[in-house]
C-alpha atoms as a PDB file:
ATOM      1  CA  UNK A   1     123.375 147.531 167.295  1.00  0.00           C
ATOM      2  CA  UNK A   2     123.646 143.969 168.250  1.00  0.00           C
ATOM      3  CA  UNK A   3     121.318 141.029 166.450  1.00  0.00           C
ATOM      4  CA  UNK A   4     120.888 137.774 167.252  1.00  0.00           C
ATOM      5  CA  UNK A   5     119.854 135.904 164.185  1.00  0.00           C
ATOM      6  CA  UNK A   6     118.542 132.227 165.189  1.00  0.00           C
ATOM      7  CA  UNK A   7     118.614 130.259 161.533  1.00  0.00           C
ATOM      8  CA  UNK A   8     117.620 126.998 160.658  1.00  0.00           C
ATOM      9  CA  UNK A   9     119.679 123.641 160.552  1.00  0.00           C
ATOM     10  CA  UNK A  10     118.748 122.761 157.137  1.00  0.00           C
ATOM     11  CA  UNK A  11     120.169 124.243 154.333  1.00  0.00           C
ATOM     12  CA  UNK A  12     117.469 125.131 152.040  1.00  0.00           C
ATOM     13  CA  UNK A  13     115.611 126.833 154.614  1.00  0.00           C
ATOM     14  CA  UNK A  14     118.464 128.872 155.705  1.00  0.00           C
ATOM     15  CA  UNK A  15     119.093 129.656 152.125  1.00  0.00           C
ATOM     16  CA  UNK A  16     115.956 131.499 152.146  1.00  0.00           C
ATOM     17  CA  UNK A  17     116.098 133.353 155.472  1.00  0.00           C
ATOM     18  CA  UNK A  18     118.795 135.303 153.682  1.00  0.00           C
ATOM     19  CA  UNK A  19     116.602 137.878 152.358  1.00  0.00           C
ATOM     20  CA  UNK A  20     114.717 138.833 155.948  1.00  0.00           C
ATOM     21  CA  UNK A  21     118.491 139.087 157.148  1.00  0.00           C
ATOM     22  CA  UNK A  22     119.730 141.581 154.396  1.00  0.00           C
ATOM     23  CA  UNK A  23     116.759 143.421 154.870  1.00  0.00           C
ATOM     24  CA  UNK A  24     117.246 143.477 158.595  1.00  0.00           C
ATOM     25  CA  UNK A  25     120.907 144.970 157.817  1.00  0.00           C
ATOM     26  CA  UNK A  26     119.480 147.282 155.482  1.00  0.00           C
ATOM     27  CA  UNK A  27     117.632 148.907 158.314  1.00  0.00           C
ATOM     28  CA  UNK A  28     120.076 148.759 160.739  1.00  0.00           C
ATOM     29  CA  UNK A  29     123.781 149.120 158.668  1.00  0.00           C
ATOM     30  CA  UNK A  30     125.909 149.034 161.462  1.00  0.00           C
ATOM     31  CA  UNK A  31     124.542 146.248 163.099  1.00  0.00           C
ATOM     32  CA  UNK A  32     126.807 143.147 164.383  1.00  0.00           C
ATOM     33  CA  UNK A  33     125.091 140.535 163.420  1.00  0.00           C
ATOM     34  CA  UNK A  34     125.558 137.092 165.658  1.00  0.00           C
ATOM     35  CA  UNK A  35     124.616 133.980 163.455  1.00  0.00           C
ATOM     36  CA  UNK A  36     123.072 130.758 165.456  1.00  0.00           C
ATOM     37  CA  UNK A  37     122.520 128.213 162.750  1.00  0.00           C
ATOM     38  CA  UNK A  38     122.850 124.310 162.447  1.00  0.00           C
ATOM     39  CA  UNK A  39     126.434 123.015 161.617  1.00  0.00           C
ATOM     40  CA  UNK A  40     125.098 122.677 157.433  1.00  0.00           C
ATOM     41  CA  UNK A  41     123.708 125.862 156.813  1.00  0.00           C
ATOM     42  CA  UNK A  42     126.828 127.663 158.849  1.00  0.00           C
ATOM     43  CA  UNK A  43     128.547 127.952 155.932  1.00  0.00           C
ATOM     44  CA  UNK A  44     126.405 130.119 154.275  1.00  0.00           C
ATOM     45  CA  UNK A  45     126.688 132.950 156.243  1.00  0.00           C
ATOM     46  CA  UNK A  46     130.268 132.833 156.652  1.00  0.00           C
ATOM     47  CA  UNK A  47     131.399 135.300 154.110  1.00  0.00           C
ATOM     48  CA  UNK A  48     128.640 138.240 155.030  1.00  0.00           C
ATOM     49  CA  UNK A  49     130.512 141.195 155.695  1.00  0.00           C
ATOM     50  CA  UNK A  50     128.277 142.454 158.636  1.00  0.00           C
ATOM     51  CA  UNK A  51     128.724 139.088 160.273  1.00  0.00           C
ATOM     52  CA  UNK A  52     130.608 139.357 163.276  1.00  0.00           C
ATOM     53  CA  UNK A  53     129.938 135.195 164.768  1.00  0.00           C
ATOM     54  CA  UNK A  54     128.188 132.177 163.834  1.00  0.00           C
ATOM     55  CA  UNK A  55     127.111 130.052 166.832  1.00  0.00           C
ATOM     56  CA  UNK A  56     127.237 126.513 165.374  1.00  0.00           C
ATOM     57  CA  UNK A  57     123.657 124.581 167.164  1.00  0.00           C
ATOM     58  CA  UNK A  58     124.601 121.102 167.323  1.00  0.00           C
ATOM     59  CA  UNK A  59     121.043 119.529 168.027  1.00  0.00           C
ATOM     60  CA  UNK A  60     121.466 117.658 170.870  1.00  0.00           C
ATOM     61  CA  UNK A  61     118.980 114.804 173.568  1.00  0.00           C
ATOM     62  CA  UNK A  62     117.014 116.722 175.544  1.00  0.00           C
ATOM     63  CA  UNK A  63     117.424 120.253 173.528  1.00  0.00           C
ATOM     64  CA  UNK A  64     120.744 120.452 175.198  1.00  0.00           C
ATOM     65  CA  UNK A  65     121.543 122.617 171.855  1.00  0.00           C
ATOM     66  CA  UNK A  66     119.308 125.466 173.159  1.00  0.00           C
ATOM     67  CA  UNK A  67     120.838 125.861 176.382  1.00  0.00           C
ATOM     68  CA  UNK A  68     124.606 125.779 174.846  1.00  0.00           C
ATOM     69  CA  UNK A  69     123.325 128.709 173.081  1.00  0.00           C
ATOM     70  CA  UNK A  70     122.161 130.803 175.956  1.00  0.00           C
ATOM     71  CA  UNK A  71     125.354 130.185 177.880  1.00  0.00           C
ATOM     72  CA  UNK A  72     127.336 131.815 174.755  1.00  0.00           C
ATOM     73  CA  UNK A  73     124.640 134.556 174.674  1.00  0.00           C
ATOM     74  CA  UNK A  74     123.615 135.615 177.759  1.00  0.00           C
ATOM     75  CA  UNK A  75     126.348 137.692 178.857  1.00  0.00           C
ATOM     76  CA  UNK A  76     125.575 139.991 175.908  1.00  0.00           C
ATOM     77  CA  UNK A  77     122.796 142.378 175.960  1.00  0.00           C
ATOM     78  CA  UNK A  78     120.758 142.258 172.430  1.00  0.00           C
ATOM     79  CA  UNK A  79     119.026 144.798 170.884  1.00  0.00           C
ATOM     80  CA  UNK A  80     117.232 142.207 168.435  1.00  0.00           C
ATOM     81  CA  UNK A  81     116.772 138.962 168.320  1.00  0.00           C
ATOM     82  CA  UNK A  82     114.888 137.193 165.772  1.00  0.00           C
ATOM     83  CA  UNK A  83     114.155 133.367 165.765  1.00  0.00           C
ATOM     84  CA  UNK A  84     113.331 131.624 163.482  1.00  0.00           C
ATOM     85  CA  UNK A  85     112.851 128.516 164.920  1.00  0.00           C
ATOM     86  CA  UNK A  86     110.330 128.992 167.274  1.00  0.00           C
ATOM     87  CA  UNK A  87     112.073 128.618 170.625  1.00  0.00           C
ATOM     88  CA  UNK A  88     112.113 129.751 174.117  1.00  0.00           C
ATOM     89  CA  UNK A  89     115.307 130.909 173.846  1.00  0.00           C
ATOM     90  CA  UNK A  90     114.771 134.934 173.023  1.00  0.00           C
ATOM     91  CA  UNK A  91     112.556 135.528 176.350  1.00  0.00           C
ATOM     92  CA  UNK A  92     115.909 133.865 178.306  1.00  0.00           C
ATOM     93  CA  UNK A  93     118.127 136.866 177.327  1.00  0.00           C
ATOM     94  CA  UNK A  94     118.229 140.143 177.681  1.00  0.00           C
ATOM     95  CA  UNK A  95     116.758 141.852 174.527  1.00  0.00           C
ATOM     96  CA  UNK A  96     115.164 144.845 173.635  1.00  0.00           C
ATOM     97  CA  UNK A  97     113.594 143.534 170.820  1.00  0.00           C
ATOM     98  CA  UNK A  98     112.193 139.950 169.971  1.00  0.00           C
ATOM     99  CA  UNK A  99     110.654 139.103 166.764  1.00  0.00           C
ATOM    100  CA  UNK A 100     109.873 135.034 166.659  1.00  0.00           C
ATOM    101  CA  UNK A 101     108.425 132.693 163.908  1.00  0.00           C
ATOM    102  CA  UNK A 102     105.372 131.043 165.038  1.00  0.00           C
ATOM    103  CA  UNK A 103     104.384 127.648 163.703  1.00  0.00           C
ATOM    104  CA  UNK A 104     101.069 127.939 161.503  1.00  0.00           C
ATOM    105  CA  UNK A 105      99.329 126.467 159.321  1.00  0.00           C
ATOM    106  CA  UNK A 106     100.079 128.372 156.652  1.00  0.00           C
ATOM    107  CA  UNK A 107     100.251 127.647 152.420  1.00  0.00           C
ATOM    108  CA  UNK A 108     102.755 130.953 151.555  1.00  0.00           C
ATOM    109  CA  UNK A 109     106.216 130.438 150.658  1.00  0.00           C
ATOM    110  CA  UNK A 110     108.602 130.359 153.438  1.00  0.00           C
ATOM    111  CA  UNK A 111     110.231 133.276 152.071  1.00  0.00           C
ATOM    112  CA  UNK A 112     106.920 135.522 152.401  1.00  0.00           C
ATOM    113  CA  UNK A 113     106.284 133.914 155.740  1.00  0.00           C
ATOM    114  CA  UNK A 114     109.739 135.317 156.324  1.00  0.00           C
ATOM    115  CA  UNK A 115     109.122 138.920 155.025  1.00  0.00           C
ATOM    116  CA  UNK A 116     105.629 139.111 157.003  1.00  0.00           C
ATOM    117  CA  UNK A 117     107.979 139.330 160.025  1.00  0.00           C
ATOM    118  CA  UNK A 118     109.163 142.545 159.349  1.00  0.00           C
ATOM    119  CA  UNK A 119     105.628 143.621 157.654  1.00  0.00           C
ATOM    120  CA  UNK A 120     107.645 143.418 153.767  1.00  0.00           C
ATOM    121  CA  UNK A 121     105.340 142.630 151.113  1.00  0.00           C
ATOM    122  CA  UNK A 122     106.778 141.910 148.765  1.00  0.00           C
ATOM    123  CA  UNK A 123     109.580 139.856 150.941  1.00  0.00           C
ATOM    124  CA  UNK A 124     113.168 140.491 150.090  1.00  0.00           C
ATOM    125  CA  UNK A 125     114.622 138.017 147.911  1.00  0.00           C
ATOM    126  CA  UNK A 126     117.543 135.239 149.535  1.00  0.00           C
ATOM    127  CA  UNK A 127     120.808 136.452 148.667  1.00  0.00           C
ATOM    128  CA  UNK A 128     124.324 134.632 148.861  1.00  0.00           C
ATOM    129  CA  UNK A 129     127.320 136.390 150.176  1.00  0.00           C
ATOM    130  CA  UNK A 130     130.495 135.570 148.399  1.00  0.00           C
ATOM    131  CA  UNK A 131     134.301 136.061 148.934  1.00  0.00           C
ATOM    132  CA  UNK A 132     136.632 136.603 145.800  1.00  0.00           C
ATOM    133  CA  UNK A 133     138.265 133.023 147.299  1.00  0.00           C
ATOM    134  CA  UNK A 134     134.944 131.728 146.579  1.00  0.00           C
ATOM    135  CA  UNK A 135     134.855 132.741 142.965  1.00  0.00           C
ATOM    136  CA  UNK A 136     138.423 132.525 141.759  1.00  0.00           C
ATOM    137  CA  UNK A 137     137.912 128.506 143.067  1.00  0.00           C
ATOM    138  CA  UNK A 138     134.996 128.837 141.180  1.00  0.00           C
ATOM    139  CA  UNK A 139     136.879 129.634 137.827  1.00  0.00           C
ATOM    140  CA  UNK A 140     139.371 127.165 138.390  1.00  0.00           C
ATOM    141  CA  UNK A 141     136.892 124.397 138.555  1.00  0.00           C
ATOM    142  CA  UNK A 142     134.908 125.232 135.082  1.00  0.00           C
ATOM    143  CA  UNK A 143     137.418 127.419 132.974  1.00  0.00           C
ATOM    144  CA  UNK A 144     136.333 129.326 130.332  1.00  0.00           C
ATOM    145  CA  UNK A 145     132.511 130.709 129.974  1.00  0.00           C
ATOM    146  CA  UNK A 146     132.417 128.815 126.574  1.00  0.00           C
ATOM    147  CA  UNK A 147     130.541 126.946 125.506  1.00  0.00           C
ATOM    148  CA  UNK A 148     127.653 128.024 128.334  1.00  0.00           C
ATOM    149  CA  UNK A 149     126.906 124.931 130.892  1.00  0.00           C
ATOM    150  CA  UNK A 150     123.542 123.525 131.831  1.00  0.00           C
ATOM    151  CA  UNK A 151     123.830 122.389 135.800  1.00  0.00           C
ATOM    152  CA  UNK A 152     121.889 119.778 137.000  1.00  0.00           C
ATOM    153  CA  UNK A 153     121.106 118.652 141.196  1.00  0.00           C
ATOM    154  CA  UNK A 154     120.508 115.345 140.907  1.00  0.00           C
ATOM    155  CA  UNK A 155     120.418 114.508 144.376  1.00  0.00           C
ATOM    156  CA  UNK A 156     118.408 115.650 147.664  1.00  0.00           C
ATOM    157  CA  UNK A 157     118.205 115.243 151.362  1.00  0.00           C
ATOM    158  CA  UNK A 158     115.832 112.430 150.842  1.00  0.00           C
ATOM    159  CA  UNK A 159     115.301 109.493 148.473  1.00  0.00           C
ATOM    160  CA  UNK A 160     111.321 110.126 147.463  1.00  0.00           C
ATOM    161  CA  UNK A 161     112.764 113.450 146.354  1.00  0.00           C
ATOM    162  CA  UNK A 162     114.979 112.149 143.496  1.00  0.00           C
ATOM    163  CA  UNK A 163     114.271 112.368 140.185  1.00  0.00           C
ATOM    164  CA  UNK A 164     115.994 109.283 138.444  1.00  0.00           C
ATOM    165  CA  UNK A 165     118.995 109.827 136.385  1.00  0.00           C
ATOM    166  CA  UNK A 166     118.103 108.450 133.109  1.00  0.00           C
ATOM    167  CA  UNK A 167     115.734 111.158 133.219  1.00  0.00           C
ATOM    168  CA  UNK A 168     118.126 113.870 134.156  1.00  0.00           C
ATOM    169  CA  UNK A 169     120.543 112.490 131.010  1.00  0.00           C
ATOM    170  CA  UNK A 170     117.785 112.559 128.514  1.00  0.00           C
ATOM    171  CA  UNK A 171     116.886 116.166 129.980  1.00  0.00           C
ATOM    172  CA  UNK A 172     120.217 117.072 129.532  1.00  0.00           C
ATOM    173  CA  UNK A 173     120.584 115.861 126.103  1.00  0.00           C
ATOM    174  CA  UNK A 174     117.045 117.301 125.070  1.00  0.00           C
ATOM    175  CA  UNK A 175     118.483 120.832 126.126  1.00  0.00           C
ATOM    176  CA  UNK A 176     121.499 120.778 125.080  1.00  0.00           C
ATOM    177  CA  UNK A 177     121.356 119.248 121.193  1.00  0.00           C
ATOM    178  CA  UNK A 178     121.658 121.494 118.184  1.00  0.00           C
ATOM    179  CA  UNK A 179     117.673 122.203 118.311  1.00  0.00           C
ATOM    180  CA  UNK A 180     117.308 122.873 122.049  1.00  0.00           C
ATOM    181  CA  UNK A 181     117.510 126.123 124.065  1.00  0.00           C
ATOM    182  CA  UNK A 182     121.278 125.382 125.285  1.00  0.00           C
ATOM    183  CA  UNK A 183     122.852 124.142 121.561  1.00  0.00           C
ATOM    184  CA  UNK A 184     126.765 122.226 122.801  1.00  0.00           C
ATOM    185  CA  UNK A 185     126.636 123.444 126.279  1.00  0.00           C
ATOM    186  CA  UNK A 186     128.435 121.617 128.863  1.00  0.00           C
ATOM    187  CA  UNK A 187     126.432 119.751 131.860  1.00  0.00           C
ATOM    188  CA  UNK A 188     127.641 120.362 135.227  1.00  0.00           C
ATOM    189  CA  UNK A 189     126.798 117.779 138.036  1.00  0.00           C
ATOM    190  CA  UNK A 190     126.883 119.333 141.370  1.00  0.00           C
ATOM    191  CA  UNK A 191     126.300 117.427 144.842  1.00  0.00           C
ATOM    192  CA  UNK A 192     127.709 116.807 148.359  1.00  0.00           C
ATOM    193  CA  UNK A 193     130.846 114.137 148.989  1.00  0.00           C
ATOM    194  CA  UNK A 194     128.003 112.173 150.442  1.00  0.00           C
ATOM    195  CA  UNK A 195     125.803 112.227 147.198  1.00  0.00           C
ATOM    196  CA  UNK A 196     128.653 110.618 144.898  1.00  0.00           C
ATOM    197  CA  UNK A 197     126.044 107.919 144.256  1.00  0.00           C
ATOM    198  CA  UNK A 198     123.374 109.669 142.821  1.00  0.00           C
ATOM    199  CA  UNK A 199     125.822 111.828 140.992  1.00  0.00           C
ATOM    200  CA  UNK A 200     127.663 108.765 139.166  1.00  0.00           C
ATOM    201  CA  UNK A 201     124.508 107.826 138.486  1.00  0.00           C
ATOM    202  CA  UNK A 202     123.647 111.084 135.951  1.00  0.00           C
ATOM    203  CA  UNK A 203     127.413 111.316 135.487  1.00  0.00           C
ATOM    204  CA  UNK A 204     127.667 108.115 133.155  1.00  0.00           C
ATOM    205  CA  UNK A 205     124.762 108.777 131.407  1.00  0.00           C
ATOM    206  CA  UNK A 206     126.744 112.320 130.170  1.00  0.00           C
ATOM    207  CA  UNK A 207     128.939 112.024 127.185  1.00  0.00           C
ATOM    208  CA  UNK A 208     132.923 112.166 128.639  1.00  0.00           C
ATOM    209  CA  UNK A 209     133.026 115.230 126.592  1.00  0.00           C
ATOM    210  CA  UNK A 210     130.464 117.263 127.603  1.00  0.00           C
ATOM    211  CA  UNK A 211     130.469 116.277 130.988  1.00  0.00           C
ATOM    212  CA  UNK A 212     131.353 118.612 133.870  1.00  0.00           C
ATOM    213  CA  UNK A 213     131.848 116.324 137.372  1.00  0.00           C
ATOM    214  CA  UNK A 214     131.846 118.924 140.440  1.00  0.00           C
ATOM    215  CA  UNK A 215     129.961 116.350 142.563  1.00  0.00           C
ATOM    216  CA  UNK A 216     131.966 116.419 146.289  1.00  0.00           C
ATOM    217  CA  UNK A 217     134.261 119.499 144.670  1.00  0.00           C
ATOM    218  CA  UNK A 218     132.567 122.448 146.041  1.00  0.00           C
ATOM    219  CA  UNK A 219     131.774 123.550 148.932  1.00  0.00           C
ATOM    220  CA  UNK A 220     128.106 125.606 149.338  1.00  0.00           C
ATOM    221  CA  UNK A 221     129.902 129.335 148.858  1.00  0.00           C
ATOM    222  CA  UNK A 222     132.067 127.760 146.085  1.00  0.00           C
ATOM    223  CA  UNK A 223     128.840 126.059 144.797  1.00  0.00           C
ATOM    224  CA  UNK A 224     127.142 129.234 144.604  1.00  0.00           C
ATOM    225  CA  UNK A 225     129.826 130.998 142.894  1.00  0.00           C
ATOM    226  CA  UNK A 226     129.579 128.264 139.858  1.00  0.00           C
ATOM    227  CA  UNK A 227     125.929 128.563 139.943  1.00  0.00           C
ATOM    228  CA  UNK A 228     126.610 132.312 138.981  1.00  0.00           C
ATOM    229  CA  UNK A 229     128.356 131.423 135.642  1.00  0.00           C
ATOM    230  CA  UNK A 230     125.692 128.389 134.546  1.00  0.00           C
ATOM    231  CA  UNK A 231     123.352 129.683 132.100  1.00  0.00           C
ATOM    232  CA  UNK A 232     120.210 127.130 133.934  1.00  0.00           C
ATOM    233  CA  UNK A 233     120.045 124.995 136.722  1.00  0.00           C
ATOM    234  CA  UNK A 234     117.158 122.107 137.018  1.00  0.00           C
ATOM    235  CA  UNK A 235     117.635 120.317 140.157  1.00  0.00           C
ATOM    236  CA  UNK A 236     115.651 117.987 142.668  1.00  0.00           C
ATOM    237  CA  UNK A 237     113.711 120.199 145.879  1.00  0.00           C
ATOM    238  CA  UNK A 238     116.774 120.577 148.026  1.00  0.00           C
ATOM    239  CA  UNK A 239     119.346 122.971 149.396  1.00  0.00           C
ATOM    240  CA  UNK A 240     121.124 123.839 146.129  1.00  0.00           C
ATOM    241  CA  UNK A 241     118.429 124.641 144.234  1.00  0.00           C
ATOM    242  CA  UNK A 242     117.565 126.881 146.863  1.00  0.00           C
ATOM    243  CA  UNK A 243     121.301 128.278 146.203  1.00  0.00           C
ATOM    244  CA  UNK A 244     121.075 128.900 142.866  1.00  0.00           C
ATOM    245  CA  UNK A 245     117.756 131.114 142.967  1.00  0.00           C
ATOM    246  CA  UNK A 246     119.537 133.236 145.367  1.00  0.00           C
ATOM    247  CA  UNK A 247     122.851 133.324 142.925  1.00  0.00           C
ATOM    248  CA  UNK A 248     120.163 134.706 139.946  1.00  0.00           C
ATOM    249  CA  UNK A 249     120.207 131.629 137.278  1.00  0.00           C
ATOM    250  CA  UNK A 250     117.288 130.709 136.036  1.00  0.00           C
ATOM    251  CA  UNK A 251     116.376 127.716 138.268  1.00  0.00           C
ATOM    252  CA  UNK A 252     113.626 125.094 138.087  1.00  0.00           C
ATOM    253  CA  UNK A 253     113.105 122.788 141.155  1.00  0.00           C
ATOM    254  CA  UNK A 254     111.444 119.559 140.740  1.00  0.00           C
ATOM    255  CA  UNK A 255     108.636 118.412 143.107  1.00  0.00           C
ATOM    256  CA  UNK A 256     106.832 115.728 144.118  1.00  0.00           C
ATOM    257  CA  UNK A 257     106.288 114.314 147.799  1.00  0.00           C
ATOM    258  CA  UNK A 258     107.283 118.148 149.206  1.00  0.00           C
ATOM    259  CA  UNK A 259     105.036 121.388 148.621  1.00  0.00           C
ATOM    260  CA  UNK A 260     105.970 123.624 146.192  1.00  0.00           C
ATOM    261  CA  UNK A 261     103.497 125.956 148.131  1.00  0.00           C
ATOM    262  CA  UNK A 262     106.143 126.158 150.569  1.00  0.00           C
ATOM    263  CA  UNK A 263     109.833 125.729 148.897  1.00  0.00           C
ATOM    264  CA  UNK A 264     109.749 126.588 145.786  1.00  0.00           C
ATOM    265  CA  UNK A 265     112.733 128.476 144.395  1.00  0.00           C
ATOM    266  CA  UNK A 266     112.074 132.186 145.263  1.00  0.00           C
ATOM    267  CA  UNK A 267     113.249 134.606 142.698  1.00  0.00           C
ATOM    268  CA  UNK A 268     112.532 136.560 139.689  1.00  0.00           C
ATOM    269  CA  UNK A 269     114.154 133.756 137.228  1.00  0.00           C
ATOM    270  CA  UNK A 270     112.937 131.116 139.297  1.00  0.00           C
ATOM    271  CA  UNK A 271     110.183 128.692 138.413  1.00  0.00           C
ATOM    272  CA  UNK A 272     108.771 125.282 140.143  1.00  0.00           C
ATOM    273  CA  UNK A 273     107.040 121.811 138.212  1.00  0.00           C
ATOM    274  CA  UNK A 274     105.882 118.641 140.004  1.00  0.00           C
ATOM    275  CA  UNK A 275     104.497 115.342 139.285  1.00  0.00           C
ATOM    276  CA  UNK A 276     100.874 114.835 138.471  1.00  0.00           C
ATOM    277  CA  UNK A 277     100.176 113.507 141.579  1.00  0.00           C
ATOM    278  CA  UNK A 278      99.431 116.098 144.962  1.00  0.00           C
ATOM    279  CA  UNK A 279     102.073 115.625 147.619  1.00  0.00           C
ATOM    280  CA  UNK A 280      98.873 114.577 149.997  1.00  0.00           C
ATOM    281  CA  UNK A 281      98.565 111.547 147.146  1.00  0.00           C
ATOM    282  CA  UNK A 282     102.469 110.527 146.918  1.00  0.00           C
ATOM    283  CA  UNK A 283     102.892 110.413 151.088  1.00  0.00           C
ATOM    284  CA  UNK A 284      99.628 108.614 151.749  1.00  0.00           C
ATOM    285  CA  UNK A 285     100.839 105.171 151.254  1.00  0.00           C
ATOM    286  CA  UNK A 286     101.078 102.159 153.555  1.00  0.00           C
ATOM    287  CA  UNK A 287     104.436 102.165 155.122  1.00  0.00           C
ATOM    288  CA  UNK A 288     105.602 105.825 153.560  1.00  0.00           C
ATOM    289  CA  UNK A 289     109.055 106.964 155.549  1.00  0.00           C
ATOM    290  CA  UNK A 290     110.277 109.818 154.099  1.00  0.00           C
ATOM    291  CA  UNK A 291     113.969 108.571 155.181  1.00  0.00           C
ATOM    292  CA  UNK A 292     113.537 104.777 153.622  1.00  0.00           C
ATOM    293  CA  UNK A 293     110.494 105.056 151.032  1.00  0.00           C
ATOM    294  CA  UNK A 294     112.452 105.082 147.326  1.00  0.00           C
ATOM    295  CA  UNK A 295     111.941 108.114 144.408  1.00  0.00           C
ATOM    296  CA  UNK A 296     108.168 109.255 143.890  1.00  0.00           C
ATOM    297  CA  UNK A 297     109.176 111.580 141.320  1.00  0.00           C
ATOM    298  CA  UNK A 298     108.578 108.937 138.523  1.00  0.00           C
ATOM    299  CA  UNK A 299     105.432 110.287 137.177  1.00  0.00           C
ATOM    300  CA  UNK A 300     107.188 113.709 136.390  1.00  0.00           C
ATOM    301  CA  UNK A 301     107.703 112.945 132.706  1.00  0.00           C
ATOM    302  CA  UNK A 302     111.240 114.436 130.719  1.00  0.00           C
ATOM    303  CA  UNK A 303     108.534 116.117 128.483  1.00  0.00           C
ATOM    304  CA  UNK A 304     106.792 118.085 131.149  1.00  0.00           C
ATOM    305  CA  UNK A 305     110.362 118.968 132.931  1.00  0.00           C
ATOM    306  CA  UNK A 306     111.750 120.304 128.968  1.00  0.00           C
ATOM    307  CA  UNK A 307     108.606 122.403 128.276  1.00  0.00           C
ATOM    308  CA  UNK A 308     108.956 124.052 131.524  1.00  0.00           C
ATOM    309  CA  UNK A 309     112.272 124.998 131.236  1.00  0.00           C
ATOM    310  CA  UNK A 310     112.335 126.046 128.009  1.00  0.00           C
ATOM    311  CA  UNK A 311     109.191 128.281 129.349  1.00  0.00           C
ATOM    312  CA  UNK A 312     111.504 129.654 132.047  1.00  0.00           C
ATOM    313  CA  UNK A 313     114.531 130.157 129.908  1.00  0.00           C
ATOM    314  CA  UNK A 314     112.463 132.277 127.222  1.00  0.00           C
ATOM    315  CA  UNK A 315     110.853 134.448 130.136  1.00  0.00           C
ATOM    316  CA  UNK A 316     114.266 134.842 131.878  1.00  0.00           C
ATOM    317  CA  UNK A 317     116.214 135.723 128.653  1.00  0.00           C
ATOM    318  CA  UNK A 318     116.487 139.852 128.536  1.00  0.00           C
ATOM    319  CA  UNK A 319     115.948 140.158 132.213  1.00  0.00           C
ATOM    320  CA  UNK A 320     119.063 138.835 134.137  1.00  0.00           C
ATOM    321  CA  UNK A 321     121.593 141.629 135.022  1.00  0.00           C
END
């Protein structure tokens, strides 16, 4: 059976269509499974066994991207093709199948939007697919399991995202002392080459010794495979939080001006807190830009970011494989 899967370009969303495509090869085992994703999120499906291409969509003037794809599809005749992105592209090829993503208006998670594709209530969980290269990096980069490390995502794919670093150092220092749910662990920056900035700016709030600096180390399967061995993750709304989830730590994503409605972590140890203020309330601002406008996150107090974590690590203790 051949699939066309057409994914998304950014890599939190992408992270979460992982679930409706494991539960697509559930159904169909022997499928080959053709990837067409943006050139970020490609990665992730990379080390899938039941992945036989991924079609890198560079987005191009005009939607040039879309017909690049057809001309390295059309020769092939599809049994399914799901996309995800809404685009013209499915009724171009030859398919016996078509199952496409409308745009709503619509307040579920993106992951049960996802599952309502395929009629699964509830929606199958994202998953990441690792290779042992993937974890024996992994090792290399944190050693030993002891003491257990607290990783942080200080960054995100916008600045209004970002909650600021002296917060994320008093967090860290909060969980970690001798009275908090994480007694001597280590703290574990993770971010993209690109992100060094943010990441410095956490970094030197860590003490030397307990710091762990993977910022620009890892790449997103390598990323994932640390996030297995971290014993929490609290991180800004952004790709990597949306990575751990799917690697099974306990993961709290910070929110402000983006719905939580819509991306927050999905998973049974996964958990979601935001500033007081409604996204609506943060975004409707004289001159917002969500590219230029600087962090809204600074009404999310360090006291309301420690109780809920502490209120996800006591419900996740006991319950993770």
């Amino acid at each position: 059976m051949n699939i066309l899967f057409i994914s998304y370009t950014r890599i939190g969303d992408a992270v979460m269509s992982t679930g409706l495509l494991a539960a697509l090869v559930e159904r169909h085992p022997n499928a080959r499974v053709t990837i067409g994703c943006g050139p970020a999120s490609a990665p992730l499906f990379a080390a899938a066994p039941f992945v036989e291409r991924v079609i890198v969509i560079r987005k191009r003037a005009l939607s040039w991207h879309w017909l690049e794809l057809w001309a390295t599809s059309v020769l092939r005749r599809w049994d399914l093709i799901v996309d995800l992105r809404n685009s013209a592209l499915p009724y171009l090829l030859l398919a016996r199948r078509r199952l496409v993503l409308r745009r709503t208006r619509n307040d579920r998670n993106r992951v049960e939007q996802l599952g309502a594709l395929l009629g699964l209530d509830p929606p199958p969980s994202p998953r990441i697919w690792l290779s042992e290269r993937h974890r024996a990096r992994a090792a290399e980069l944190i050693g030993a399991q002891e003491p257990p490390i607290l990783a942080l995502g200080p960054t995100a794919n916008w600045p209004g995202k970002i909650w600021p670093a002296v917060n994320f150092a008093d967090l860290a220092l909060r969980l970690t002392a001798s009275n908090g749910i994480l007694p001597g662990a280590r703290v574990a920056i993770l971010a993209a080459p690109s992100e060094r900035a943010d990441a410095d700016a956490v970094l030197r709030l860590i003490p030397a010794a307990q710091r762990l600096d993977l910022a620009g180390q890892t790449d997103l399967l390598t990323a994932a495979a640390v996030l297995e061995k971290v014993a929490l993750y609290v991180g800004n709304d952004s790709g990597l939080m949306h990575i751990a989830a799917a690697a099974g730590v306990p993961t709290l994503g910070l929110f402000g001006p983006s719905r939580e409605q819509l991306y927050a972590p999905w998973g049974p140890h996964a958990a979601a807190v935001r500033t007081p203020e409604s996204f609506e309330h943060l975004i409707d601002r004289p001159g917002y830009n969500h590219r230029t406008t600087g962090s809204l996150m600074g009404s999310l107090r360090v006291d309301a970011v420690e109780r809920a974590a502490m209120q996800l690590w006591r419900h996740s203790q006991g319950r993770r494989p």
